[in-house]
Protein backbone atom coordinates (compact mmCIF):
# COMPACT_ATOMS: atom_id res chain seq x y z
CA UNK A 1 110.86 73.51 150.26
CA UNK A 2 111.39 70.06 151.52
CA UNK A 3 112.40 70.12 155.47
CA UNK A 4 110.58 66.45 156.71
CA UNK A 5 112.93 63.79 157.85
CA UNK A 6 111.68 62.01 154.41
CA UNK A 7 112.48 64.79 152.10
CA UNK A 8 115.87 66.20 150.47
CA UNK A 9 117.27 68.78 152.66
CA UNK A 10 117.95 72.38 150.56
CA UNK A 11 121.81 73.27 150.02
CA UNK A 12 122.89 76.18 150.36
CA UNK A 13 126.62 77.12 149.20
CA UNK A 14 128.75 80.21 149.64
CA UNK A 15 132.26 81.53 150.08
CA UNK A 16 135.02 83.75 150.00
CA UNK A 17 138.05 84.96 148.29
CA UNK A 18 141.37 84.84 150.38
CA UNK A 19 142.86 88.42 150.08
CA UNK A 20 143.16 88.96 153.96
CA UNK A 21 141.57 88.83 157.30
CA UNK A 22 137.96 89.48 157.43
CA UNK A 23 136.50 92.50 158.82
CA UNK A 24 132.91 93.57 160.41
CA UNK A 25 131.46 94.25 156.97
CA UNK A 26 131.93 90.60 156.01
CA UNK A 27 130.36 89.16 159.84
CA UNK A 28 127.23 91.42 159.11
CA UNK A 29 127.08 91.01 154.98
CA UNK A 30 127.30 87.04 155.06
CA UNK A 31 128.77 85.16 157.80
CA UNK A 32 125.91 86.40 160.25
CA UNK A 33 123.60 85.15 157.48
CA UNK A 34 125.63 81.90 157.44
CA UNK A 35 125.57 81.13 160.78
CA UNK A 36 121.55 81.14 160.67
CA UNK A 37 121.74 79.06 157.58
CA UNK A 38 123.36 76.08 159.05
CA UNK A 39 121.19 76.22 162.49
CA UNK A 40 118.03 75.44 160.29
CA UNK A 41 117.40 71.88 159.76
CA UNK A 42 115.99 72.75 156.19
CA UNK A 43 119.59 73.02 154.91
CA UNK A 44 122.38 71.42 154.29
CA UNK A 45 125.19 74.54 153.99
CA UNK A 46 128.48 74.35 152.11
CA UNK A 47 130.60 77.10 152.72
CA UNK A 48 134.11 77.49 150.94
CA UNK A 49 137.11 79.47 150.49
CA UNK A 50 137.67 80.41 147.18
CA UNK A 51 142.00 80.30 146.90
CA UNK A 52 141.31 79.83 143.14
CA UNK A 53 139.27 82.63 142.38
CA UNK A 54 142.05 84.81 144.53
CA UNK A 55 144.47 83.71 141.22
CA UNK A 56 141.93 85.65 138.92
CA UNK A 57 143.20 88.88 139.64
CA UNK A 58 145.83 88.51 142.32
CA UNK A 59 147.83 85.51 140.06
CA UNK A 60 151.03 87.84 139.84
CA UNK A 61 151.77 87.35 143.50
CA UNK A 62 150.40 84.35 145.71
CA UNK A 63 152.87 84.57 148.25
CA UNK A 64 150.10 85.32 150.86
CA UNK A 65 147.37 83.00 149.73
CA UNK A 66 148.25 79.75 151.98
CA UNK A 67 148.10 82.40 154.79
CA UNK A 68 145.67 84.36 154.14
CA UNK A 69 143.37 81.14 153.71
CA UNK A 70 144.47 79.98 157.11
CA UNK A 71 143.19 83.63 158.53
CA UNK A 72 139.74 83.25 157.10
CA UNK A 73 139.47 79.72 158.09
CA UNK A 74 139.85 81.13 161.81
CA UNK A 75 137.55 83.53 160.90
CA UNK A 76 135.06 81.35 159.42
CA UNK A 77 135.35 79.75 163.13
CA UNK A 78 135.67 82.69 165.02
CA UNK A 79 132.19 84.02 164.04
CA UNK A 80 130.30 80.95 164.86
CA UNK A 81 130.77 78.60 161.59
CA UNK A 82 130.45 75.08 163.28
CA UNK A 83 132.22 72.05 161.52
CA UNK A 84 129.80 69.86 162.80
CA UNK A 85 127.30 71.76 161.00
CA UNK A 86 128.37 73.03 157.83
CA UNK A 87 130.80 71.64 155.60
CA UNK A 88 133.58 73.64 155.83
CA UNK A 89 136.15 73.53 152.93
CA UNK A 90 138.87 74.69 150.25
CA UNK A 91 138.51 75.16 146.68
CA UNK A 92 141.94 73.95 145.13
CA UNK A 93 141.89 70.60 146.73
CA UNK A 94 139.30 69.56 145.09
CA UNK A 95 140.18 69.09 141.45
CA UNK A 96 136.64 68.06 140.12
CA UNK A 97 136.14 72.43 140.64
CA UNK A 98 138.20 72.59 137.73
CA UNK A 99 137.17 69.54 135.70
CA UNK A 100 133.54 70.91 136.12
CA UNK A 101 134.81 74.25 135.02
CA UNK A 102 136.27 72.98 131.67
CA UNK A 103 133.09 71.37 130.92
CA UNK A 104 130.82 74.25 131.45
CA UNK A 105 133.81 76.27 129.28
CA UNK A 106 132.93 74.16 126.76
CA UNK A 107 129.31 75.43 126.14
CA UNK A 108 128.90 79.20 127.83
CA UNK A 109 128.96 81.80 124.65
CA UNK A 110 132.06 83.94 124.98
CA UNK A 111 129.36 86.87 124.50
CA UNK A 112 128.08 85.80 127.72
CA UNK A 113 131.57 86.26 129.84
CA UNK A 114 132.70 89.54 127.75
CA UNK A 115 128.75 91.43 128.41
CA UNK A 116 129.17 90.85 132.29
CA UNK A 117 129.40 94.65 133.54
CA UNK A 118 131.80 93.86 136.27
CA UNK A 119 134.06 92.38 133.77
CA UNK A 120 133.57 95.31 131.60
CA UNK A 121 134.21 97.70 134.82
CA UNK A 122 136.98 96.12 135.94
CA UNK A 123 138.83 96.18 132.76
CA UNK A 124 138.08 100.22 132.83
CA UNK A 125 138.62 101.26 136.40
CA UNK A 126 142.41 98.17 137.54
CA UNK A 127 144.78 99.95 135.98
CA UNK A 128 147.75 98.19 138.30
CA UNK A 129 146.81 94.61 137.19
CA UNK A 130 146.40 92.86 133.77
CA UNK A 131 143.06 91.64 134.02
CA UNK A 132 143.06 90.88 129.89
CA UNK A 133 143.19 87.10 130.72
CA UNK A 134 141.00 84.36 130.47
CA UNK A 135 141.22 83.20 134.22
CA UNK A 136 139.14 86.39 134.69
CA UNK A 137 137.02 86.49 132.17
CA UNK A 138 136.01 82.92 133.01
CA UNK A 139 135.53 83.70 136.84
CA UNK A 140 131.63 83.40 136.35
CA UNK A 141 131.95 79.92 134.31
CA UNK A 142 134.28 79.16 137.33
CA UNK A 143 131.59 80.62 140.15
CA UNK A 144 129.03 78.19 138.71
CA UNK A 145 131.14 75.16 138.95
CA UNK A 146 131.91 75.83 142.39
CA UNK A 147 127.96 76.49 142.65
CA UNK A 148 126.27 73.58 141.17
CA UNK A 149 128.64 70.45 141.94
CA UNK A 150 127.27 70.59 144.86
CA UNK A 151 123.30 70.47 143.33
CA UNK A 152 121.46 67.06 144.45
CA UNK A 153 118.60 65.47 142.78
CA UNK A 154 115.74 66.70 143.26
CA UNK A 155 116.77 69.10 146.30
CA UNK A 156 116.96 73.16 145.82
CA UNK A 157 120.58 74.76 145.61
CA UNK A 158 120.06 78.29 147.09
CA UNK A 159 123.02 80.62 146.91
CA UNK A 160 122.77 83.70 149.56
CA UNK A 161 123.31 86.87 147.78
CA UNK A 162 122.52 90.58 148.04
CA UNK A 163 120.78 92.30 145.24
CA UNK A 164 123.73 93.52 143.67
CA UNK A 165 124.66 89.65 143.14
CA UNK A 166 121.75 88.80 141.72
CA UNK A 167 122.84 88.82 138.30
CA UNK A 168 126.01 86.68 138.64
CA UNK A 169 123.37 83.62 139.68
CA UNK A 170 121.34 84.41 136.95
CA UNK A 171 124.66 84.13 134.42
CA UNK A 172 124.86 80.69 136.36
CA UNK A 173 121.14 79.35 136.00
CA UNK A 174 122.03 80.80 132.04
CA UNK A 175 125.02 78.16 131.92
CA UNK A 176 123.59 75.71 133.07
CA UNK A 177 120.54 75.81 131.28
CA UNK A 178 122.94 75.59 128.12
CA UNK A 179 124.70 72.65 129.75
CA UNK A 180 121.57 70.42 130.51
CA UNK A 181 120.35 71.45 126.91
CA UNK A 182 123.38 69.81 125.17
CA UNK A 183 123.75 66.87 127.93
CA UNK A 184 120.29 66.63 128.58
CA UNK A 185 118.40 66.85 125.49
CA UNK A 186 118.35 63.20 124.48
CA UNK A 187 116.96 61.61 120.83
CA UNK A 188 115.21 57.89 121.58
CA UNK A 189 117.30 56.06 119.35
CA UNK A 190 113.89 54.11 118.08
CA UNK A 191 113.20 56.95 115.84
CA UNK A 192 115.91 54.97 113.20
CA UNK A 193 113.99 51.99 113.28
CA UNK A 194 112.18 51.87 109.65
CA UNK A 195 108.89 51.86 111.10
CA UNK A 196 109.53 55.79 112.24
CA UNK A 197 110.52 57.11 109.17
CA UNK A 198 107.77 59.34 108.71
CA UNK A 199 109.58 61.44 111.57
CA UNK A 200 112.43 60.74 111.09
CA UNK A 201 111.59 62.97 107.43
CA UNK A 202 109.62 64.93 109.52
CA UNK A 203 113.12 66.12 111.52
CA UNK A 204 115.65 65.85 108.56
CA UNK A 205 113.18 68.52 106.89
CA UNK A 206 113.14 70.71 109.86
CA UNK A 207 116.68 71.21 109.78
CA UNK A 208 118.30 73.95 108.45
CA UNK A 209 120.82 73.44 105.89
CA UNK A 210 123.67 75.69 107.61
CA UNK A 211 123.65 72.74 110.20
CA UNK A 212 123.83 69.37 108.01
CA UNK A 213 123.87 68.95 104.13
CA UNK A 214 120.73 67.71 102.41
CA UNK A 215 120.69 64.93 99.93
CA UNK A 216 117.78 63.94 97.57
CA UNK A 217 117.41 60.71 99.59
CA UNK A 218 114.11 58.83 98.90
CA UNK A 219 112.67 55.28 100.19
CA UNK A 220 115.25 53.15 101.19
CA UNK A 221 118.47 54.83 100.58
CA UNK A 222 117.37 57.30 103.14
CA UNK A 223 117.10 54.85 106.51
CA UNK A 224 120.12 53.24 105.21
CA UNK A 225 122.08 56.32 105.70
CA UNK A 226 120.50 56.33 109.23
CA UNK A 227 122.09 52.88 109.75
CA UNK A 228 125.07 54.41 111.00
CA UNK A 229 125.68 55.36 114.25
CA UNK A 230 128.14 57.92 112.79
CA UNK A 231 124.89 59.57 111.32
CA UNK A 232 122.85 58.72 113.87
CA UNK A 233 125.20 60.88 116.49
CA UNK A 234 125.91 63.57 114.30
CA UNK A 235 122.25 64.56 113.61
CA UNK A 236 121.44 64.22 116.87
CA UNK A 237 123.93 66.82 117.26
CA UNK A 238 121.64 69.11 114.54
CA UNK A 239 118.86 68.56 116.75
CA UNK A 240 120.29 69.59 119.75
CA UNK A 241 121.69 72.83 118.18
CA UNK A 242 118.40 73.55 116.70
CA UNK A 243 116.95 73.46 120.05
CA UNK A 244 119.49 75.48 121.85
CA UNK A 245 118.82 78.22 118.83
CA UNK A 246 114.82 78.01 119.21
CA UNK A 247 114.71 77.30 122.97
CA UNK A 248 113.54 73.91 124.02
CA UNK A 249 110.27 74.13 125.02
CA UNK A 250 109.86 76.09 121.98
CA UNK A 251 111.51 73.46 120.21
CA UNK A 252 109.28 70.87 121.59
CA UNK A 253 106.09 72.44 120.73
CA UNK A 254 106.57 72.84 117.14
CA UNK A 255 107.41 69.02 116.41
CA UNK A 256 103.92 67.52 117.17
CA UNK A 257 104.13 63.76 117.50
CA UNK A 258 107.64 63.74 116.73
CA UNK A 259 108.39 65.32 120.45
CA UNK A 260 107.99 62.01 121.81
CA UNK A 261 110.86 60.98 120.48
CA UNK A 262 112.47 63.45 123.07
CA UNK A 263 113.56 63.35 126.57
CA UNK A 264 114.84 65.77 128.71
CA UNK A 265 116.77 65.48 131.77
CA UNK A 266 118.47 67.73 134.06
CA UNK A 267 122.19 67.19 134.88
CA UNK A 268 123.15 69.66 136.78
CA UNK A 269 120.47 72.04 139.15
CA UNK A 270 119.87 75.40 138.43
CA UNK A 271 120.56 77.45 141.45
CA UNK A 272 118.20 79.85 143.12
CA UNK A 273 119.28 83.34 144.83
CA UNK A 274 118.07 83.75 148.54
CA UNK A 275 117.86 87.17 148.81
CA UNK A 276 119.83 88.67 151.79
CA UNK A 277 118.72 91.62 153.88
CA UNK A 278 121.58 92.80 154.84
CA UNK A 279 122.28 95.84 157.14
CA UNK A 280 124.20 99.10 155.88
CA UNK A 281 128.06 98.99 156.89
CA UNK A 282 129.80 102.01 155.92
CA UNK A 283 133.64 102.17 156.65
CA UNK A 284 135.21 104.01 158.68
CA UNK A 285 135.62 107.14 156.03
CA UNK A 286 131.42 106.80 154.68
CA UNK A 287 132.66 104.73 152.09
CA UNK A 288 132.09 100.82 151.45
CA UNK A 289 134.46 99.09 153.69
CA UNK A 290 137.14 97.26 152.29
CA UNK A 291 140.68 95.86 152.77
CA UNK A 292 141.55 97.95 149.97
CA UNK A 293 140.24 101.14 151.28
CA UNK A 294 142.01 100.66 154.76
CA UNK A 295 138.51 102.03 156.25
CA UNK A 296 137.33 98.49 157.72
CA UNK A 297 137.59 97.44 161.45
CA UNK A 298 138.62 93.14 161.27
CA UNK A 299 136.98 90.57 163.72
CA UNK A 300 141.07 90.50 165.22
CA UNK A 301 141.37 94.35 166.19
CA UNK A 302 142.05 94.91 169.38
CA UNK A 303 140.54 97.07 172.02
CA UNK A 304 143.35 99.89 171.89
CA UNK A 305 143.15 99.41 167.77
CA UNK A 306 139.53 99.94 167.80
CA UNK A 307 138.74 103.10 169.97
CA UNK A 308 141.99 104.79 167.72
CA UNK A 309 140.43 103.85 164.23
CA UNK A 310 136.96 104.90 164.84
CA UNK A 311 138.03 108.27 166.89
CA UNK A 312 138.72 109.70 163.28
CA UNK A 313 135.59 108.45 162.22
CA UNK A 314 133.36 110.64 159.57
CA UNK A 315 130.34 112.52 160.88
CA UNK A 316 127.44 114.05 159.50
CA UNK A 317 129.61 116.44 157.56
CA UNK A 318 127.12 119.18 157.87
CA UNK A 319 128.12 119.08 161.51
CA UNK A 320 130.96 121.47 161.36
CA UNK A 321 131.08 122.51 165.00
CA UNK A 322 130.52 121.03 168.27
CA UNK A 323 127.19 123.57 168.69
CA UNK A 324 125.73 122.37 164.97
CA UNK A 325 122.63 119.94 165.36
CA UNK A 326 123.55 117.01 163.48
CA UNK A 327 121.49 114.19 161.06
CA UNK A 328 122.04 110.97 162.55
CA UNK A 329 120.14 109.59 159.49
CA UNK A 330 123.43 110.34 157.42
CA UNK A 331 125.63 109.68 159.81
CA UNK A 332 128.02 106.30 159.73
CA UNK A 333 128.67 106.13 163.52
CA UNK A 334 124.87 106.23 164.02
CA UNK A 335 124.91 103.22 161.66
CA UNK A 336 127.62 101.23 163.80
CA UNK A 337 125.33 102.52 166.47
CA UNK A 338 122.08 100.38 165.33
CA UNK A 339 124.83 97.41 164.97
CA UNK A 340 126.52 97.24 168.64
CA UNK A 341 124.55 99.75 170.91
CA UNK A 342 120.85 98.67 170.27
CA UNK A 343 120.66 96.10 173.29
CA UNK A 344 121.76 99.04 175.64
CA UNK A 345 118.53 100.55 176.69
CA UNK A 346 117.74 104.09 175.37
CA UNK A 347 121.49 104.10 173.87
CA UNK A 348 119.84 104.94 170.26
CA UNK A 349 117.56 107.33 171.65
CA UNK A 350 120.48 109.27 174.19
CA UNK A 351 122.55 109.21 170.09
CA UNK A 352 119.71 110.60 168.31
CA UNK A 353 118.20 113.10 170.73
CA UNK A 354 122.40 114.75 171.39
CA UNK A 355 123.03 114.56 167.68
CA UNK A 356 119.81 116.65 166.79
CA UNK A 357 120.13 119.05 169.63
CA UNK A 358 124.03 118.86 169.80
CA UNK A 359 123.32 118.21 173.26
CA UNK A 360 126.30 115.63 172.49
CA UNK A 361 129.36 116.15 170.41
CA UNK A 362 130.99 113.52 167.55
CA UNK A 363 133.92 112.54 169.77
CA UNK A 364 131.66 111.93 172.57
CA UNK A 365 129.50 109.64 170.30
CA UNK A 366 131.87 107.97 168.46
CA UNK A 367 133.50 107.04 172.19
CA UNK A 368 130.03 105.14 173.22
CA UNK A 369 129.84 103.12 170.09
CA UNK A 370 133.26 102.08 170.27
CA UNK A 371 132.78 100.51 173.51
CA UNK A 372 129.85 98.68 172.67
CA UNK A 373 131.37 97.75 169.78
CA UNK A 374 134.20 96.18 172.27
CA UNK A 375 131.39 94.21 173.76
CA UNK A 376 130.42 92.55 170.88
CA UNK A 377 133.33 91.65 169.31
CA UNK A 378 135.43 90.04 172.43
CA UNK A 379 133.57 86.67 171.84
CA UNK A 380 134.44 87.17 168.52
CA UNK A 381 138.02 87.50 169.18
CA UNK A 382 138.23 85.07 172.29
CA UNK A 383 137.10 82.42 169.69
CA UNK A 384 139.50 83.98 166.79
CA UNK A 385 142.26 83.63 169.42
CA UNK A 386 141.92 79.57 170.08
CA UNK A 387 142.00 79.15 167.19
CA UNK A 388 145.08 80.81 166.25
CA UNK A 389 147.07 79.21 168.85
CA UNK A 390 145.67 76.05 167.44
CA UNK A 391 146.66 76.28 163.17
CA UNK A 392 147.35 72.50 163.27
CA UNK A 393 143.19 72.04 164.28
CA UNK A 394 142.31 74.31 162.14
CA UNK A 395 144.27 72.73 159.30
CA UNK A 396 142.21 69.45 160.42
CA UNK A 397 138.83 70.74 159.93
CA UNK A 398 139.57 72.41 156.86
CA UNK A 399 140.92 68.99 155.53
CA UNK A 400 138.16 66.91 157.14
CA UNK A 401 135.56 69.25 155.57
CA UNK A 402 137.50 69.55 152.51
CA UNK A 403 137.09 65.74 152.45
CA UNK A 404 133.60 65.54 152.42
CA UNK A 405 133.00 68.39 150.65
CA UNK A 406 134.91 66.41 147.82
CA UNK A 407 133.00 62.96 148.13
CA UNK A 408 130.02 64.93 146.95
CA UNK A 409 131.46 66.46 144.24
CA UNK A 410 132.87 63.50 142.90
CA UNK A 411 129.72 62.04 142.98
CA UNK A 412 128.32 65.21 141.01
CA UNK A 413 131.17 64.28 138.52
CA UNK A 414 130.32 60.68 137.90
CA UNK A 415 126.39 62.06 136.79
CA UNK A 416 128.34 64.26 134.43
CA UNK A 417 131.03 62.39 132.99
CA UNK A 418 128.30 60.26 131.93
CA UNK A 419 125.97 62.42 130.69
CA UNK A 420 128.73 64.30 128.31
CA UNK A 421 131.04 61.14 127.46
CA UNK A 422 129.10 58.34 128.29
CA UNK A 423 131.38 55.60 128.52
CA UNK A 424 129.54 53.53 130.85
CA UNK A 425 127.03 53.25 128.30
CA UNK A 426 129.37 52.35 125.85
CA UNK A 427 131.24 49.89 127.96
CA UNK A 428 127.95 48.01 128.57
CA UNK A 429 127.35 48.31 124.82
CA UNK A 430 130.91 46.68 124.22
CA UNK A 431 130.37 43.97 127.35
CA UNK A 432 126.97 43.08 125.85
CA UNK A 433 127.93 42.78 121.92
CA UNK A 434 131.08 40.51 123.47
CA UNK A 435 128.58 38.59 125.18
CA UNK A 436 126.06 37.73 122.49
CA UNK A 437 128.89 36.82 120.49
């Protein structure tokens, strides 16, 4: 990794969905993570809010997505993003998202969207939303445009994931691969010059004839029909699907000489997973916290909400009666406990020592946490509050970041514009031939 003053800074890009405030389970998942992230000089941090992806399931009603993208920009804030060192920004206003998107759409296997087990899951389990559409089927071709328009040159493009993510990056690095393949995989046009037709033979053998129709061609007649740049594209074309079948190193290694003849060069990065440890967060009823579940505690609650909601917190449930022992270990108060109550001296030790003895009882517990967990969250809130007095500044940074965030992308866009249409080439070819003449 690059971190000198000299050297390419790594990016690292993230973000959210807009379905509604954010909650403690979100701070200690990512946003804690994110904060670090942009106090290292090594990176350069992009972190978005994803109103488009909200569309791929939520599309029947987006009454509450202008809001609810307001709320997690004052969360973003609240738990210590800083403007000034992140880029802080919105998905939809920044159109090349979606003009990267179609490109990518153009190349990724529909095999590879309809194999994608939370695709498949989803499909089984939502039965109060259509999900049969393509919008979210083609969230992961989607997820990687939003990824890798922001890859630079010769820099690393780190995405900060838990394990269970994993495999969504990898489905990116996969579609991209494909995309640099087809965009990247270039044929020296010198190889049509008559003094190369040995493998330029060599090639036109190798090629299947499911992929271009063989003719008897011998001597001349055979670089004349190379003359044309019609031909000349079009079996590029062969070449390039050949590769993509065999893999391209593979591809490469079987041609001998006639590899020289090939260059490859990548468009667009392939990003890397940085693996998150992140700690365990169970809601307020054992289960994962969520929205949905109406178990989570949000970085707005406020001191009256949060003693009420975690008073009916589960326990060990093998703690029946205030005289049981109970397991701390498999407890989900003791695990708020290790969040908010382990920079109170021998708090952890008072929990675990009355749990196992039942020399304290749940209520008593649960009452000790909360409080701490008061303590840590009323920075949290006094910042969340500013802010929400303040929706006009927060509407400015998320348009200022959204502004940069865009200048980059549209400089991703230029690379690939070329590299798929390539008009500038073509222009020069035009400007040059108008020239001569």
């Amino acid at each position: 990794m690059t971190t000198g003053s000299e050297g390419k800074k790594s990016r690292v890009l993230s973000g959210m969905r807009p379905t509604g405030r954010l909650h403690i389970g979100h701070y200690f998942g990512a946003l804690q993570n994110w904060v670090r992230l942009q106090n290292d000089p090594a990176y350069e941090c992009f972190y978005f809010i994803a109103d488009w992806h909200a569309l791929t399931s939520d599309y029947a009603d987006t009454s509450g997505v202008a809001e609810n993208t307001l709320q997690i920009m004052i969360d973003y804030l609240a738990a210590g993003l800083d403007p000034a060192k992140s880029v802080l920004f919105q998905q939809s206003v920044i159109p090349e998202h979606a003009e990267l998107h179609l490109l990518l759409s153009m190349v990724t296997p529909l095999g590879w969207l309809e194999r994608v087990p939370t695709y498949k899951e989803a499909l089984e389990n939502v039965k109060d939303k259509d999900l049969h559409n393509y919008g979210f089927l083609g969230y992961p071709v989607l997820q990687t445009a939003d990824i890798v328009i922001y890859s630079k040159e010769g820099a690393p493009l780190y995405v900060p994931v838990g394990e269970d993510q994993v495999s969504h990056v990898e489905l990116s690095r996969e579609i991209v691969r494909h995309f640099n393949g087809f965009f990247g995989f270039e044929l020296d046009k010198v190889i049509f010059d008559p003094k190369n037709v040995k493998f330029l033979h060599f090639l036109y053998d190798l090629a299947p004839s499911s992929l271009i129709q063989k003719e008897a061609w011998g001597g001349r007649k055979f670089v004349e029909h190379f003359e044309s740049v019609f031909n000349q594209v079009r079996f590029e074309s062969v070449l390039k699907q050949m590769a993509a079948g065999a893999g391209y190193e593979n591809f490469l290694d079987g041609l001998g000489e006639a590899a020289r003849f090939f260059s490859f060069h990548k468009r667009l990065n392939e990003p890397d997973v940085m693996l998150t440890q992140t700690p365990r967060v169970p809601g307020l009823d054992g289960r994962k916290m969520s929205k949905s579940y109406g178990n989570a505690i949000t970085l707005s609650e406020t001191d009256e909400e949060i003693r009420k909601k975690t008073k009916v917190m589960v326990t060990d449930p093998a703690r029946k009666r205030r005289t049981d022992p109970g397991n701390p270990d498999v407890c989900p108060v003791y695990d708020w406990h290790k969040l908010f109550s382990a920079e109170e001296p021998g708090r952890l030790e008072w929990v675990r020592q009355g749990c196992t003895t039942a020399g304290i009882g749940c209520i008593e517990c649960k009452a000790a946490m909360a409080e701490n967990l008061i303590k840590w969250i009323a920075p949290v809130r006094e910042r969340r509050v500013k802010w929400e007095n303040d929706p006009k500044g927060v509407l400015e940074i998320l348009d200022d970041g959204s502004s940069r965030a865009r200048k980059v992308a549209q400089g991703t866009m230029e690379r690939v514009r070329e590299a798929v249409f390539g008009w500038d080439k073509k222009r020069k070819e035009i400007g040059g031939s108008a020239a001569g003449a």
